[in-house]
N, C-alpha and C. Protein backbone atom coordinates (compact mmCIF):
# COMPACT_ATOMS: atom_id res chain seq x y z
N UNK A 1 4.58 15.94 -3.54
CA UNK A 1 5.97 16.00 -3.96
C UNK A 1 6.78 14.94 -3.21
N UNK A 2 8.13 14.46 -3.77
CA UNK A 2 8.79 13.90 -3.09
C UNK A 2 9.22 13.74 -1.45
N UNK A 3 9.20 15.05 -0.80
CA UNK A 3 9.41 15.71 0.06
C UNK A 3 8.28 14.68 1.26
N UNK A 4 7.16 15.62 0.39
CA UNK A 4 5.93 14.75 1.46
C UNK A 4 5.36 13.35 1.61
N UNK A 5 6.00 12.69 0.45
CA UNK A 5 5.64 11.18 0.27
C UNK A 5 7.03 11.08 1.49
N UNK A 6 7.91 10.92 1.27
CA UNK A 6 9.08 10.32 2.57
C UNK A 6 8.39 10.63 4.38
N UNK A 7 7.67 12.22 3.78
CA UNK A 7 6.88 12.21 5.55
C UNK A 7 6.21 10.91 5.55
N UNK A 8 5.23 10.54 4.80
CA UNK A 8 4.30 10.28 4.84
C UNK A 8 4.58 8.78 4.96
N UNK A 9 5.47 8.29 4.44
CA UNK A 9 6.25 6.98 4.48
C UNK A 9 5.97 6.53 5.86
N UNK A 10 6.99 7.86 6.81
CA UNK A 10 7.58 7.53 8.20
C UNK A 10 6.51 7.14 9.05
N UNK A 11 5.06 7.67 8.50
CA UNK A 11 3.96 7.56 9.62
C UNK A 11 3.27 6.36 9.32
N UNK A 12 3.11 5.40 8.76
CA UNK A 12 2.40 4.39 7.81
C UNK A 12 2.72 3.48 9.18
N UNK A 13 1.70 2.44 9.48
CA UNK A 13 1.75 1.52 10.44
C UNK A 13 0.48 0.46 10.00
N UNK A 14 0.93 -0.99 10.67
CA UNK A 14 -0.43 -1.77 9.99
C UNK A 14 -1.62 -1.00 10.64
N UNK A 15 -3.00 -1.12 9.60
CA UNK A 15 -4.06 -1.03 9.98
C UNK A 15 -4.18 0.30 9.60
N UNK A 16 -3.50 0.96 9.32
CA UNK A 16 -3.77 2.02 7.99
C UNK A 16 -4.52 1.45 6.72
N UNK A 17 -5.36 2.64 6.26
CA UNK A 17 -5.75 2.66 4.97
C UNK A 17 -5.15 3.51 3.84
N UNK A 18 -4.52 2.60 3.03
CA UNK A 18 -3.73 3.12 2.13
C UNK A 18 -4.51 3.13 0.37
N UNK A 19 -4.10 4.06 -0.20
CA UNK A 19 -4.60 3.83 -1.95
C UNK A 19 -3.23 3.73 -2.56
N UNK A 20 -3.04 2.59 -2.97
CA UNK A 20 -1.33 2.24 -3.76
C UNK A 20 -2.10 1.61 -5.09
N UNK A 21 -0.53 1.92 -6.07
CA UNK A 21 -0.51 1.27 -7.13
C UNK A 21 0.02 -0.01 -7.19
N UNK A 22 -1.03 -0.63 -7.66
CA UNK A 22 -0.91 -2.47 -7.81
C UNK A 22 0.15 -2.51 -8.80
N UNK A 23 1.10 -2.96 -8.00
CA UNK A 23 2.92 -3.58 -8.53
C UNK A 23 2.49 -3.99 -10.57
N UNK A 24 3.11 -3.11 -11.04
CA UNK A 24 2.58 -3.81 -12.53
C UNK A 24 2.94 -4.55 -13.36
N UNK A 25 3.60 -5.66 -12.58
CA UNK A 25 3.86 -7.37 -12.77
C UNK A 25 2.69 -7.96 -13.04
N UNK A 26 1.62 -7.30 -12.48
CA UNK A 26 -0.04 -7.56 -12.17
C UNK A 26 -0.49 -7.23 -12.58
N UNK A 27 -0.14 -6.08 -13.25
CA UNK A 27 -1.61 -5.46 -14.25
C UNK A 27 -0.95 -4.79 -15.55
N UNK A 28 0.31 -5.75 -16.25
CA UNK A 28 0.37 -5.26 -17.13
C UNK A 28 -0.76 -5.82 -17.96
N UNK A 29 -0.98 -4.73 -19.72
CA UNK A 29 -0.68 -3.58 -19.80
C UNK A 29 -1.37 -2.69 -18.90
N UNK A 30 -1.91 -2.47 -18.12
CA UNK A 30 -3.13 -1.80 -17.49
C UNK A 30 -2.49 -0.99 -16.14
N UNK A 31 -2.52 0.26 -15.81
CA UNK A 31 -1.87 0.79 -14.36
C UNK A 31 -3.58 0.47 -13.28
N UNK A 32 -3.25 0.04 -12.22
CA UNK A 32 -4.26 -0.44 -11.56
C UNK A 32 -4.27 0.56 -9.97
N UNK A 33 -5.23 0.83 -9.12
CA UNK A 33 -4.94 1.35 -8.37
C UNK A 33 -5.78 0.74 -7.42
N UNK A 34 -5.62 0.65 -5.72
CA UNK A 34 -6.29 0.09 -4.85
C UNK A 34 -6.47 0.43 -3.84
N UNK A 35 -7.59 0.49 -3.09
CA UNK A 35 -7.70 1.40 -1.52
C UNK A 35 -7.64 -0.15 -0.69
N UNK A 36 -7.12 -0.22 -0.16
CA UNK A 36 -7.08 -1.48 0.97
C UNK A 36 -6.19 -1.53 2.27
N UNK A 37 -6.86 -1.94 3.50
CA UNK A 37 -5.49 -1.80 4.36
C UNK A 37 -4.70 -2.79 4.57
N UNK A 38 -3.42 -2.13 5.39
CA UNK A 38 -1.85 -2.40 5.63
C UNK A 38 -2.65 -3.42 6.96
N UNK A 39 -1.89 -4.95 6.35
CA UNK A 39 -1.85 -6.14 7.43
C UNK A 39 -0.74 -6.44 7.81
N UNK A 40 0.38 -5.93 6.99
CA UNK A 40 1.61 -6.32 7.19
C UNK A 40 2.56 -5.74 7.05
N UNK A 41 3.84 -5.19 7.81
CA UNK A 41 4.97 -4.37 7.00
C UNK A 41 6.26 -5.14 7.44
N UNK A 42 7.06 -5.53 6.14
CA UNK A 42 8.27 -6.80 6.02
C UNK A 42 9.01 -6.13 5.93
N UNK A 43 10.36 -6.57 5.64
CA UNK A 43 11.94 -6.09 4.97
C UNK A 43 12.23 -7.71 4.68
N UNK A 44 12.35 -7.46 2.71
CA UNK A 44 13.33 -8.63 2.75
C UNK A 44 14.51 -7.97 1.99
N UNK A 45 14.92 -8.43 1.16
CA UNK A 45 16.45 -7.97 -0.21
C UNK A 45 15.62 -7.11 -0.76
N UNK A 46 15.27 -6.60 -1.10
CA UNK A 46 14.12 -5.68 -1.81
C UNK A 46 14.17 -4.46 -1.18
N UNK A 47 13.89 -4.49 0.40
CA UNK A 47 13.94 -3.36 1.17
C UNK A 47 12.11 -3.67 1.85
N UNK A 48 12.02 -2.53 2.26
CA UNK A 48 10.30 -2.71 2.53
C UNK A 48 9.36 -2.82 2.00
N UNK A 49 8.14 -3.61 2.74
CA UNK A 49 7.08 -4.48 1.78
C UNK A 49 6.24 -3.95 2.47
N UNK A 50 5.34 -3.97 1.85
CA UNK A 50 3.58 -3.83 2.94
C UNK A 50 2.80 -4.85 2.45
N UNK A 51 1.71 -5.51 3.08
CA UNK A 51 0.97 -6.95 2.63
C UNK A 51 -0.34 -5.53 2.71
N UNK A 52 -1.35 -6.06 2.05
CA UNK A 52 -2.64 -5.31 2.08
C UNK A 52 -3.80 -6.33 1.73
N UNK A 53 -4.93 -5.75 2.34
CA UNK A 53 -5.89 -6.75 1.93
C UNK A 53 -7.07 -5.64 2.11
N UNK A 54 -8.28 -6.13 1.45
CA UNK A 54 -9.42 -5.25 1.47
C UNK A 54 -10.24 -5.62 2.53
N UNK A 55 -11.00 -4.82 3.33
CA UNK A 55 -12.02 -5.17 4.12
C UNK A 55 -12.79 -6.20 4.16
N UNK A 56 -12.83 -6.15 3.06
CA UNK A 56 -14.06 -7.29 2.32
C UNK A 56 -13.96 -8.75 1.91
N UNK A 57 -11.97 -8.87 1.81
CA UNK A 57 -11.37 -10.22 0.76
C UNK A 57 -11.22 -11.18 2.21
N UNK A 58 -11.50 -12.50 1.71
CA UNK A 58 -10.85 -13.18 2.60
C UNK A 58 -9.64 -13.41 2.59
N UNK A 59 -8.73 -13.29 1.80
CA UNK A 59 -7.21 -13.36 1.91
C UNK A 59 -6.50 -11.93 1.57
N UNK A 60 -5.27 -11.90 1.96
CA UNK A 60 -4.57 -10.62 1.43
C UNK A 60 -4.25 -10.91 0.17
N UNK A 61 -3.59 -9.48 -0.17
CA UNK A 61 -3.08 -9.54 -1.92
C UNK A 61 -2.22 -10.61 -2.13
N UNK A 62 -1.49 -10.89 -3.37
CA UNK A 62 -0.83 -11.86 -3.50
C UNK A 62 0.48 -10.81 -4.03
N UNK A 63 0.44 -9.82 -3.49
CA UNK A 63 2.01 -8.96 -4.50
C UNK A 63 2.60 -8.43 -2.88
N UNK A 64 3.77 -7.91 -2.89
CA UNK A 64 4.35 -7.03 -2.19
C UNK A 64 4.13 -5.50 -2.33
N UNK A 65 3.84 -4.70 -2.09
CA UNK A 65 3.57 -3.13 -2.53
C UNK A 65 4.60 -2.45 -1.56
N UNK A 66 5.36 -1.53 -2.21
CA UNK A 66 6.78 -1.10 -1.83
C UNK A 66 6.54 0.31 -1.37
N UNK A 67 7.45 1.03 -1.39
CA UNK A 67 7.32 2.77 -0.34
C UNK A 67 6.60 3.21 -1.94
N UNK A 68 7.29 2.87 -3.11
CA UNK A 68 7.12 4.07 -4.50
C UNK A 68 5.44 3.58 -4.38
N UNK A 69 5.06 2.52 -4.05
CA UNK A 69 3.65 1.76 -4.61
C UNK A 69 2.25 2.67 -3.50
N UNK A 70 2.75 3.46 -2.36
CA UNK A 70 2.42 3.63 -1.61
C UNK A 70 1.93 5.42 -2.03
N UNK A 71 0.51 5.57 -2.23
CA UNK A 71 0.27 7.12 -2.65
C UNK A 71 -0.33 8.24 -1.64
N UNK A 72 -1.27 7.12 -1.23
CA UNK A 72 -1.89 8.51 0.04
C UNK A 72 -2.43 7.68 0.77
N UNK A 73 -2.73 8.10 2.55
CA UNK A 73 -2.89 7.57 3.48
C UNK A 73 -4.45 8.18 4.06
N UNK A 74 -5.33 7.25 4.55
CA UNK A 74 -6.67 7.69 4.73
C UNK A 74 -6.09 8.45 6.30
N UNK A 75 -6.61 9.50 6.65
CA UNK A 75 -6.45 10.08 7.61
C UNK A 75 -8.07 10.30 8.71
N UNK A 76 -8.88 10.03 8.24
CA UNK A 76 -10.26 9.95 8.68
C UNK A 76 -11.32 9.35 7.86
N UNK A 77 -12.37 8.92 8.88
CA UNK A 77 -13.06 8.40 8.18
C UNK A 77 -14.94 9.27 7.96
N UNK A 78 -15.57 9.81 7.42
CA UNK A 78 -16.73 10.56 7.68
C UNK A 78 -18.26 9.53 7.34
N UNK A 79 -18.60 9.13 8.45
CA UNK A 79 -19.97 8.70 8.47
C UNK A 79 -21.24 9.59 8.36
């Protein structure tokens, strides 16, 4: 719910693993979704940004992903 996404906002720091929806400037028509972590957290005119990149990419994304873009936060990892 609304409620718990704003908690969940407040705790977000780089080097989190986040699953957000890819900004859909990018994937129109298509809703896209992505697990990758937080390299970066900005403020420009917009308000707040997060940069993300995958474990695996050599570069980060090329979009901004915002608080709404932001769905759930990995809290552990199980090997």
């Amino acid at each position: 719910n609304e409620a718990d996404h704003k908690i969940l906002l407040n705790f977000i720091k780089v080097g989190d693993i986040a699953v957000y929806r890819i900004p859909p400037d990018y994937t129109l028509p298509y809703l896209f979704y992505a697990i990758h972590r937080i390299v970066e957290i900005g403020k420009d005119k917009e308000g707040r940004y997060f940069k993300l990149q995958g474990d695996n990419n050599a570069v980060k994304d090329p979009y901004k992903a915002r608080d709404e873009n932001i769905l759930w936060l990995s809290i552990g990892t199980i090997f």
